[in-house]
N, C-alpha and C. Protein backbone atom coordinates (compact mmCIF):
# COMPACT_ATOMS: atom_id res chain seq x y z
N UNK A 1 173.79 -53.20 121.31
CA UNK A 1 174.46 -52.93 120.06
C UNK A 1 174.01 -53.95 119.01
N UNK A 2 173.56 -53.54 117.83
CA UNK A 2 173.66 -54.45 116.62
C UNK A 2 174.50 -54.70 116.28
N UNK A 3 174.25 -56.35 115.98
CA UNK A 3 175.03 -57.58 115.41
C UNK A 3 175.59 -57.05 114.12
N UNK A 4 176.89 -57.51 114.08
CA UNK A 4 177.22 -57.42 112.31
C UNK A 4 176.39 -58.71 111.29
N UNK A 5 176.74 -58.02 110.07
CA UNK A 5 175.92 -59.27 109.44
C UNK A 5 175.97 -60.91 109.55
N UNK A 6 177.25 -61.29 109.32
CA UNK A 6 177.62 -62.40 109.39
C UNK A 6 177.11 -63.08 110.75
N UNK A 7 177.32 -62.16 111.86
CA UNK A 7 176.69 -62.96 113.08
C UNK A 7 175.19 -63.27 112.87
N UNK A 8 174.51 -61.74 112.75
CA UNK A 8 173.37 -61.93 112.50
C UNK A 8 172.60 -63.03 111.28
N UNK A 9 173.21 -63.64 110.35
CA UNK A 9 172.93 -64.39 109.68
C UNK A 9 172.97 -65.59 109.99
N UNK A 10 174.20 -66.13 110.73
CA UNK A 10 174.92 -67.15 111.02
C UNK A 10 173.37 -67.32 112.54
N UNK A 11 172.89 -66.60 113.81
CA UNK A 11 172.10 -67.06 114.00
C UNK A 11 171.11 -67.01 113.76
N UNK A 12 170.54 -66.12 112.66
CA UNK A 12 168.91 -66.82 112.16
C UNK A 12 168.98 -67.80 111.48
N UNK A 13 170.63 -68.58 110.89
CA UNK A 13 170.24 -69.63 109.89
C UNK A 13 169.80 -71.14 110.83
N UNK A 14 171.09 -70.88 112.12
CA UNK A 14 170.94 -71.50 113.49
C UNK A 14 169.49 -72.11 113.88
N UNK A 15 168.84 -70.95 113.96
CA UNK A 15 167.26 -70.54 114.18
C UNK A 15 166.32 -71.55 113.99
N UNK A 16 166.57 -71.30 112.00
CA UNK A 16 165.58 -71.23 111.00
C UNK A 16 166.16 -73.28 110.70
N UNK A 17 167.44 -73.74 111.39
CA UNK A 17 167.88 -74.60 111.55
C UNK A 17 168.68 -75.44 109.74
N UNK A 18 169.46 -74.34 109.35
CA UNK A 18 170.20 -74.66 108.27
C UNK A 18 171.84 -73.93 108.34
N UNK A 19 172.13 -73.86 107.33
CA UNK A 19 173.48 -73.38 107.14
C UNK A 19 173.44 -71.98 106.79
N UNK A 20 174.14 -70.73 106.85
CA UNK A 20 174.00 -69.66 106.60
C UNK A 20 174.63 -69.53 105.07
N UNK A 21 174.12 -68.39 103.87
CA UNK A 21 174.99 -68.62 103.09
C UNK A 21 176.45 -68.33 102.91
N UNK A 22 176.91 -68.52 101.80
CA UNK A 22 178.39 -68.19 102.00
C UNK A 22 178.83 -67.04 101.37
N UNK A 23 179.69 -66.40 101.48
CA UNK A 23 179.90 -65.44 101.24
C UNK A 23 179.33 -65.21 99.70
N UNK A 24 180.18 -65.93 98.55
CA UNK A 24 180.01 -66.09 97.50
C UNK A 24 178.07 -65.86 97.38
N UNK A 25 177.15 -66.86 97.72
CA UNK A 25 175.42 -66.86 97.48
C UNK A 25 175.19 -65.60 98.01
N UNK A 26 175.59 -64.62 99.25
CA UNK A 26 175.47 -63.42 99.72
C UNK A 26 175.21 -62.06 98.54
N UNK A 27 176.33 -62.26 97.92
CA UNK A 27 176.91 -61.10 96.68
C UNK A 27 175.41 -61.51 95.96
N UNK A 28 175.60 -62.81 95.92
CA UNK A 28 174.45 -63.23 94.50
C UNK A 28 172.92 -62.85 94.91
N UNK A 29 172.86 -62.88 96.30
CA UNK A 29 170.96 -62.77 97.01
C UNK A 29 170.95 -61.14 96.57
N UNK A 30 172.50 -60.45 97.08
CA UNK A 30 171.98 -59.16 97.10
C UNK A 30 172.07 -58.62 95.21
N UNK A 31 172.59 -58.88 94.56
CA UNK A 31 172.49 -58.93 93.36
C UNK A 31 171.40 -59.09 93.10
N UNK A 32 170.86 -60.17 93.12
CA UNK A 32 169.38 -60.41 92.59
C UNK A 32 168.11 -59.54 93.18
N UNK A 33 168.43 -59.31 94.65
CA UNK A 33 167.42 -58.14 95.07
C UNK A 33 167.85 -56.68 94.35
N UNK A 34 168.70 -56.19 94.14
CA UNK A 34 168.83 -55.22 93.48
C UNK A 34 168.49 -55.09 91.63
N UNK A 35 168.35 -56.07 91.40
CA UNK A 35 167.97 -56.48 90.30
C UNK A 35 166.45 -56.58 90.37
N UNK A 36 165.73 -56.89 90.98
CA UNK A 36 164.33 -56.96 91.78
C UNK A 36 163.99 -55.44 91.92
N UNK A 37 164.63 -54.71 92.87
CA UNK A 37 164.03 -53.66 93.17
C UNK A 37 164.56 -52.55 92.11
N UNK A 38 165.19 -52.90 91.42
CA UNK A 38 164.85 -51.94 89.83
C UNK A 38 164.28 -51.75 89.22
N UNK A 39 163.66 -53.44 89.26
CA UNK A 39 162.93 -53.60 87.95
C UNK A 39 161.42 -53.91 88.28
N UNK A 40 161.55 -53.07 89.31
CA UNK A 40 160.04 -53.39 90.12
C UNK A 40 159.82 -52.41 91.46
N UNK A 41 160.06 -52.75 92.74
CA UNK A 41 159.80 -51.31 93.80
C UNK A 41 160.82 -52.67 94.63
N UNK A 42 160.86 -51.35 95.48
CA UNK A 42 161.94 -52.15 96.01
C UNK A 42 161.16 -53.38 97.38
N UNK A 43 160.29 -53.55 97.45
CA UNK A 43 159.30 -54.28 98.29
C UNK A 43 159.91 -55.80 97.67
N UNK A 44 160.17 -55.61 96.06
CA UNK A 44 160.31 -56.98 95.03
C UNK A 44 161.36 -57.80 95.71
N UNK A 45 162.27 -56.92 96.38
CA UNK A 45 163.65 -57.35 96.32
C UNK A 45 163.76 -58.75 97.59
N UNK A 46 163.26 -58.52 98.97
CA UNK A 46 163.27 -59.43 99.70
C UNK A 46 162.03 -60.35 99.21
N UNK A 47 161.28 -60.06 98.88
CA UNK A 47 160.15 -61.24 98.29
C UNK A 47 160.56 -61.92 97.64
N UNK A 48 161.45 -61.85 96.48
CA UNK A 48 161.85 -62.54 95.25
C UNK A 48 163.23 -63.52 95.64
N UNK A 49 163.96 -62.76 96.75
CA UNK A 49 164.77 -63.95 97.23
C UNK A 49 164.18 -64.93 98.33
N UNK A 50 162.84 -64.56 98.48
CA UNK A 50 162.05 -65.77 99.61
C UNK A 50 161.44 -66.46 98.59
N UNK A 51 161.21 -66.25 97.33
CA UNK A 51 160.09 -67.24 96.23
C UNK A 51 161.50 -67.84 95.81
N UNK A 52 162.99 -67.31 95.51
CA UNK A 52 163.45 -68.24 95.20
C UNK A 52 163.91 -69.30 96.19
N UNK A 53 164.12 -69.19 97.72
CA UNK A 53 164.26 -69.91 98.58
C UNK A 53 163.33 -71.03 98.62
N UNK A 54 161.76 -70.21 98.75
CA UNK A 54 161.11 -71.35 99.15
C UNK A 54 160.79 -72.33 97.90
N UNK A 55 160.85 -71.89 96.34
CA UNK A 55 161.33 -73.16 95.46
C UNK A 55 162.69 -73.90 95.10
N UNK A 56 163.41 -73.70 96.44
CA UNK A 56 164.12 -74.48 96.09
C UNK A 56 165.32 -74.40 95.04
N UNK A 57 165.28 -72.58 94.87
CA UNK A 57 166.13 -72.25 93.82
C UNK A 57 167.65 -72.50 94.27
N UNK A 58 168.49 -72.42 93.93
CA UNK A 58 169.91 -72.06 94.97
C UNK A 58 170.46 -70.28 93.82
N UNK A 59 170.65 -69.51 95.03
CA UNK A 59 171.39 -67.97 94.26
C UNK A 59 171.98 -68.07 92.96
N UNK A 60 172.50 -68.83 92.22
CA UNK A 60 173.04 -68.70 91.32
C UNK A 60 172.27 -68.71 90.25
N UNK A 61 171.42 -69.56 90.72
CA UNK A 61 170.47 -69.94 89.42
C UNK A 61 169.30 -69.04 89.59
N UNK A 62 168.95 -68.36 90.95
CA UNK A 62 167.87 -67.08 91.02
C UNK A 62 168.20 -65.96 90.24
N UNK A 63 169.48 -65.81 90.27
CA UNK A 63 170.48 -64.68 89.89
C UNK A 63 170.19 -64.83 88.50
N UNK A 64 170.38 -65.58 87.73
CA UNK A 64 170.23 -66.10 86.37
C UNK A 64 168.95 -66.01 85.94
N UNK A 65 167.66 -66.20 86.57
CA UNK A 65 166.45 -65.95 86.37
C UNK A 65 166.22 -64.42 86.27
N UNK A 66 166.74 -64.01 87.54
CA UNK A 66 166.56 -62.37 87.61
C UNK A 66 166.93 -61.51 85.96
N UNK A 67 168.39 -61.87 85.92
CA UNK A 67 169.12 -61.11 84.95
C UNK A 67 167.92 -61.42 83.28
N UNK A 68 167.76 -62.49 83.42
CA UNK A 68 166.86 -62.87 82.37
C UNK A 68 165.87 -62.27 81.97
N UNK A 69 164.76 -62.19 83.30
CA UNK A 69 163.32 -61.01 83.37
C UNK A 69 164.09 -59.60 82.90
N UNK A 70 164.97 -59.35 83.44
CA UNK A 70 165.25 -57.88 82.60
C UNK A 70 166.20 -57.81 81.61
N UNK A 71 166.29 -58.87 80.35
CA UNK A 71 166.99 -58.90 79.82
C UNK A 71 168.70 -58.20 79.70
N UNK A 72 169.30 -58.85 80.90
CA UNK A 72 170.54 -58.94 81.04
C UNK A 72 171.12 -60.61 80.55
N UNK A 73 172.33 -60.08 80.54
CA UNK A 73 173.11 -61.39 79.97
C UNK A 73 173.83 -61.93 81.53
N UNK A 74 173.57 -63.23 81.29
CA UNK A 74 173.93 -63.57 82.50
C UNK A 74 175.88 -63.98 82.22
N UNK A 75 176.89 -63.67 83.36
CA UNK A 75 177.83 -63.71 83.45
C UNK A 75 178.76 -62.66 83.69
């Protein structure tokens, strides 16, 4: 049987040897991928939350970048 999310997150973060996010950065990753795969194919959407991972972005502030490229107002 497949894992629900939270498990499944909670051990790849285990894994990957960090903290999983929290609920709150969750809403915001998938926000920003959907924001991604609108405004682009949807391939954009997990890529763009790994370019903001691997610089070091934190969700809130990816989220804020995203809304920006497609001229949304952030808030």
């Amino acid at each position: 049987m497949a894992q629900d999310v939270q498990d499944w997150l909670a051990g790849f973060a285990a894994e990957a040897g960090t903290a999983p996010p929290t609920r709150e950065e969750q809403d915001m990753l998938l926000e920003l991928a959907g924001i991604a795969a609108h405004a682009s194919e949807r391939t954009a959407a997990p890529i763009t939350c790994w370019i903001a991972a691997r610089a070091g972005v934190e969700p809130r502030d990816a989220l804020a970048i995203g809304k920006r490229l497609v001229g949304e107002k952030d808030g």
